[in-house]
Each structure stands twice: as C-alpha cells, then as structure tokens.
Protein backbone atom coordinates (compact mmCIF):
# COMPACT_ATOMS: atom_id res chain seq x y z
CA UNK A 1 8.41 18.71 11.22
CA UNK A 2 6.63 15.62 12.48
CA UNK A 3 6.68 12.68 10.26
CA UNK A 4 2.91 10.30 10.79
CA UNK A 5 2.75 6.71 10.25
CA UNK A 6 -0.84 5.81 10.12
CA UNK A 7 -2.56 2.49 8.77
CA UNK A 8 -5.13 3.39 6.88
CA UNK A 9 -8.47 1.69 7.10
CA UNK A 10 -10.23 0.21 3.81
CA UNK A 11 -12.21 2.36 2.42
CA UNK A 12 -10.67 5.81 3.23
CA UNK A 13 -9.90 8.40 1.23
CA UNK A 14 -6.20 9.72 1.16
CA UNK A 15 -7.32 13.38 1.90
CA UNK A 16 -8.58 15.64 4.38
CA UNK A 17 -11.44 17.22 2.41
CA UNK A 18 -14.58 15.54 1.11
CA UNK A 19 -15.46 15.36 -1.85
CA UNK A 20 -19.46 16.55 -2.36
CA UNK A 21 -20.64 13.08 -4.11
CA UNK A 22 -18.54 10.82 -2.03
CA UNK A 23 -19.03 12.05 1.03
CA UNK A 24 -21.31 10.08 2.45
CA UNK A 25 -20.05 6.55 1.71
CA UNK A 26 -16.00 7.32 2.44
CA UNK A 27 -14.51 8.54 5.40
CA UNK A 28 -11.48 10.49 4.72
CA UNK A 29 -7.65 11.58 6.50
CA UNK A 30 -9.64 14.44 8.77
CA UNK A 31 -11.97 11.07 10.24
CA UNK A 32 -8.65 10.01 11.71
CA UNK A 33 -5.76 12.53 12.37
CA UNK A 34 -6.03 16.25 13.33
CA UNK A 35 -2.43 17.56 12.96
CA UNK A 36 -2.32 20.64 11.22
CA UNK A 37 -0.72 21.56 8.07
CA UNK A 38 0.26 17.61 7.46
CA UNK A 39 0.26 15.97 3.73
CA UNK A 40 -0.23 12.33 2.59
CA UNK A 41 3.08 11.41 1.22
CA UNK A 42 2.13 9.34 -1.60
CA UNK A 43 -1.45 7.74 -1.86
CA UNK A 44 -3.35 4.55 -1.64
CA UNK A 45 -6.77 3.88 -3.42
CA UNK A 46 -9.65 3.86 -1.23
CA UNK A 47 -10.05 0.27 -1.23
CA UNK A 48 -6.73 -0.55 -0.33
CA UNK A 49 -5.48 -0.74 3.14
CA UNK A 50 -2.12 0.05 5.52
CA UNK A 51 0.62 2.05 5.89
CA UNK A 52 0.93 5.63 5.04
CA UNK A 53 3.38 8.35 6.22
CA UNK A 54 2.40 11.92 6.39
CA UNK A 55 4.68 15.38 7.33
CA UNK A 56 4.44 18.65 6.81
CA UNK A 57 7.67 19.23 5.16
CA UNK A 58 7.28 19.48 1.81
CA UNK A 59 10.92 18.28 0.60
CA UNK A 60 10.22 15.47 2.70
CA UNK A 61 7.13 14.93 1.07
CA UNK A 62 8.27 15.04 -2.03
CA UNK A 63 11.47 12.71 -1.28
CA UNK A 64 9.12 10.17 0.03
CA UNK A 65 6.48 10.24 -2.75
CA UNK A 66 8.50 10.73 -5.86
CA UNK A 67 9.89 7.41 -7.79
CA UNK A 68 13.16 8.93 -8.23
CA UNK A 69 14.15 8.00 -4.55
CA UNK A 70 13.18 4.51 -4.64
CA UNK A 71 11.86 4.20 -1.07
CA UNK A 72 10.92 0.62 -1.57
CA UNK A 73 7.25 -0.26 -0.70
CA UNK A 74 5.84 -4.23 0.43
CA UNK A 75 2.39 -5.48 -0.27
CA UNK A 76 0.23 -8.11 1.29
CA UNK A 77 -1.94 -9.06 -1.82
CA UNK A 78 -4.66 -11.41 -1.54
CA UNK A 79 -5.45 -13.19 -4.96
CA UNK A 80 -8.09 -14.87 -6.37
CA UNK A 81 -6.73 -17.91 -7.27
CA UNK A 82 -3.63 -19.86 -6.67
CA UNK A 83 0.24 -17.98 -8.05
CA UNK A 84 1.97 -20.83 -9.70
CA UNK A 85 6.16 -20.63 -10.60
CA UNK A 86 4.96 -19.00 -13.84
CA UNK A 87 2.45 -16.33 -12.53
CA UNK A 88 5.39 -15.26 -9.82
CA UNK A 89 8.46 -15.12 -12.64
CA UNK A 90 6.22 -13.01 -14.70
CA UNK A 91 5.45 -10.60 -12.01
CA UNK A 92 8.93 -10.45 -11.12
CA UNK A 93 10.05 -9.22 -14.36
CA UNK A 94 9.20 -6.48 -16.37
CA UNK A 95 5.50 -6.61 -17.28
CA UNK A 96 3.77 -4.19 -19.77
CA UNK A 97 0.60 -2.71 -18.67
CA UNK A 98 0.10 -1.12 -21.63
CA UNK A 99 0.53 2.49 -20.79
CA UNK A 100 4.21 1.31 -19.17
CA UNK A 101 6.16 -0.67 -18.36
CA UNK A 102 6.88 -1.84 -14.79
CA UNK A 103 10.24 -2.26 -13.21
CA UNK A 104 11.72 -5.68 -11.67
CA UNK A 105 10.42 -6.45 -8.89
CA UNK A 106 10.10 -8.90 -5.86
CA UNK A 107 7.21 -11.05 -5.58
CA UNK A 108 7.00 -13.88 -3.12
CA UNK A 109 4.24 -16.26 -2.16
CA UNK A 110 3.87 -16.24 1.62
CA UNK A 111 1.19 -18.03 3.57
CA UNK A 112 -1.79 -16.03 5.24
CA UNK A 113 -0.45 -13.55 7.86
CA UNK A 114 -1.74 -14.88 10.72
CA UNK A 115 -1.25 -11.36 13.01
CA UNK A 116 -3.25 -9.39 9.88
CA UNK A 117 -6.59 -7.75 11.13
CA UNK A 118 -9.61 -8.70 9.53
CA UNK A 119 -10.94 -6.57 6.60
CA UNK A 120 -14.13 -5.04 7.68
CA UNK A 121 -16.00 -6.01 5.21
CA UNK A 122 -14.71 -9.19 4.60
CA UNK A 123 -13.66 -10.14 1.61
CA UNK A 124 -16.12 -11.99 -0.55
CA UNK A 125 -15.68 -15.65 -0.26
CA UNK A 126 -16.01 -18.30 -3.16
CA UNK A 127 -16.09 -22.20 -2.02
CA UNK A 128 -15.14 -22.86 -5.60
CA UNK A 129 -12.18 -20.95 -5.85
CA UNK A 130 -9.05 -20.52 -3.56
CA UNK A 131 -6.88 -17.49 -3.00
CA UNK A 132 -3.64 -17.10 -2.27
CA UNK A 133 -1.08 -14.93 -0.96
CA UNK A 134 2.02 -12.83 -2.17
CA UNK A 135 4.45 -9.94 -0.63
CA UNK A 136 5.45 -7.53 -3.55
CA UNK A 137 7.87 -5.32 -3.08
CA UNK A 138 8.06 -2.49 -5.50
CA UNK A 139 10.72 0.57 -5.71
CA UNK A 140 8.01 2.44 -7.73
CA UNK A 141 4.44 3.73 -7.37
CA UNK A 142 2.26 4.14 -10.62
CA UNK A 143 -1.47 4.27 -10.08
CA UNK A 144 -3.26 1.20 -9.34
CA UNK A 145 -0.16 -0.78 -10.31
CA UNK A 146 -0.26 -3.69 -7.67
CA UNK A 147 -3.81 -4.73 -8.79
CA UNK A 148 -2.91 -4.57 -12.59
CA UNK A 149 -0.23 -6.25 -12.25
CA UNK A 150 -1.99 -9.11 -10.64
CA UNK A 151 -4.64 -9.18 -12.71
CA UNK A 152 -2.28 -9.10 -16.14
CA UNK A 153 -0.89 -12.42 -14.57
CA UNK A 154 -4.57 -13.92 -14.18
CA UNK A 155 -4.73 -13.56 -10.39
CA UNK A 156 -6.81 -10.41 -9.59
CA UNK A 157 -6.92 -9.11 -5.96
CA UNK A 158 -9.05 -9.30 -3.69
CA UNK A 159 -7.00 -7.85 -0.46
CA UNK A 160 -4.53 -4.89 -0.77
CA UNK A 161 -2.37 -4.05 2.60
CA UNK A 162 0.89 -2.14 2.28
CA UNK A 163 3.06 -3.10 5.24
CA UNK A 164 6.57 -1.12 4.62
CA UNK A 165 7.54 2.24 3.18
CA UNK A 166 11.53 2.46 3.41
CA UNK A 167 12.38 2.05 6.62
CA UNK A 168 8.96 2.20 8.30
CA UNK A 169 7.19 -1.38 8.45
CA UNK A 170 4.07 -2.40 10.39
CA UNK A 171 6.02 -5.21 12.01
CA UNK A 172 8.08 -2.58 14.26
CA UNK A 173 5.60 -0.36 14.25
CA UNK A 174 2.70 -1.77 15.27
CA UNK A 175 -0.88 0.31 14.56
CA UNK A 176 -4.19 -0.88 13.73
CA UNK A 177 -6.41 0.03 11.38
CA UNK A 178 -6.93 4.24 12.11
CA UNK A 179 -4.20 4.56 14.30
CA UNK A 180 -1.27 6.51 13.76
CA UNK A 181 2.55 7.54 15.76
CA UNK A 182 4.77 10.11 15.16
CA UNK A 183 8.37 8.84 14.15
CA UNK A 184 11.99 10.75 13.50
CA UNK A 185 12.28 11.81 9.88
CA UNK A 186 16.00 11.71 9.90
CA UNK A 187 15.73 7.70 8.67
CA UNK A 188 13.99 8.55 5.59
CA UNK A 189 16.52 8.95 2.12
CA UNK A 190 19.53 7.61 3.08
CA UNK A 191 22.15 6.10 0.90
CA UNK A 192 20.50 3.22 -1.39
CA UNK A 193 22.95 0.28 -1.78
C-alpha cells in the first residue's frame, strides 16, 4: 500500500482521466505518475499548486481526505494587496461564506518564500498594487475555501501552494513541481492533541 507525495504543478487536474473538453489545455495525474490502482487523497483546483498524497488504500484514503480526521493542511497564499491586523483576525476566526461557516483557523503573514519555485506562468504583475503573503493553516477542506476566504477579507489570491498535509511538509520532503516519493503510511492518523 504505497502512500505518494507529489507536488502538483499549476494547472493540473487532480485525476488520471481527461476530460473530452479540457483536454487539451490541462494536463492531468496520468502526465505525471504511473502507479497503478493509486487515488488522489483529497483534491486541489487546477490552478492551485503543491502537495498532494495519493495510495491505494482506500481507508487510508478516506482517513486522509475526510474532515472528520483533521489532518491539518498549510497554505502559501499570495494576495493582492497588503493583510493588515484586521484582515488576519478576521480570517482567523470564524468567517461565513455564505453556504458555511468556516472553522478557526491560523493565518500568519510571512514574507515571500525565498526557496518557492516560480509559477510558470507568472503571476500577473500590477506596479500599482502590492501583494502580500500569508501561511493558513486549516484542519478542514471545503471547496475553494482558501481563495474565498481571502477574497471575503478583501485580499483575493493570486498564488495558491499547499506545503503540509499532517505530517508530510515540502520542507522535509523536498519535490518540485511534478515530482513525487513514496513515503511510510504508518505516520498518517495518529492521536490529535
């Protein structure tokens, strides 16, 4: 039962098949990894980037993916604009999105990391306007949530990089965009504090 970490490249798909009218604009899983019988557990959009883990254990899968195990995840989110004390508290807390509610949360500004590959493309780039930077760490996984939440505060993103899942963290394990290690599964759902 291997367990994958692979950082996902923008703009690919978090699936092995194709889909008929996107196929020619968005790579997908298959473009990068050919292990059979492995799943994406859990999902990031297309236009988001980093890490994912993948198994072919299906309990496993699930225990990773679902929200009632609470394997905490960490953004790198790239705004447009600059977080101010207010911006962060309000992120921090319980924000309604309309549809729900999220949970507390951490959200930090952090400076540019300077070891973070280049987005290919870039980002687009306003002389007018700075951007900023924040590490959110979230213990749950609606769809989309990262960029709603930033953009309910006024700061929408530009930049979307997940760097941790639980234990697993780009910093220890060290891939680039489209590469990918296998790892023990044995760390995954341990005893939350």
């Amino acid at each position: 039962m291997p367990l994958i970490l692979f950082n996902k490249p923008f703009q690919v798909l978090c699936q092995f098949s194709r889909e008929p009218d996107r196929a020619q604009s968005h790579e997908t899983l298959a473009d990068y990894l050919d292990i059979p019988g492995i799943y994406p557990a859990g999902r990031l959009d297309a236009d988001s980037e980093g890490l994912m883990l993948l198994t072919d254990d299906g309990r496993l899968q699930h225990q990773i993916a679902h929200p009632d195990h609470k394997e905490a995840k960490t953004y790198l989110v790239q705004v447009d604009g600059v977080p101010d004390a207010a911006a962060l508290a309000r992120l921090q807390a319980p924000l309604d999105l309309g549809d729900f509610v999220t949970k507390p949360c951490r959200a930090v500004q952090i400076a540019e990391p300077a070891w973070l590959w280049p987005r290919n493309p870039p980002i687009r780039v306003r002389q007018d306007k700075p951007t900023g930077w924040l590490a959110i760490t979230l213990e749950e996984g609606k769809n989309r949530q990262v960029r709603r939440m930033t953009a309910a505060v006024g700061l929408p993103t530009l930049r979307l990089v997940r760097v941790s899942i639980g234990p697993f963290a780009l910093a220890t394990h060290p891939l680039m965009p489209g590469e990918w290690m296998e790892v023990p599964a044995a760390v995954i759902g341990g005893p939350k504090k």
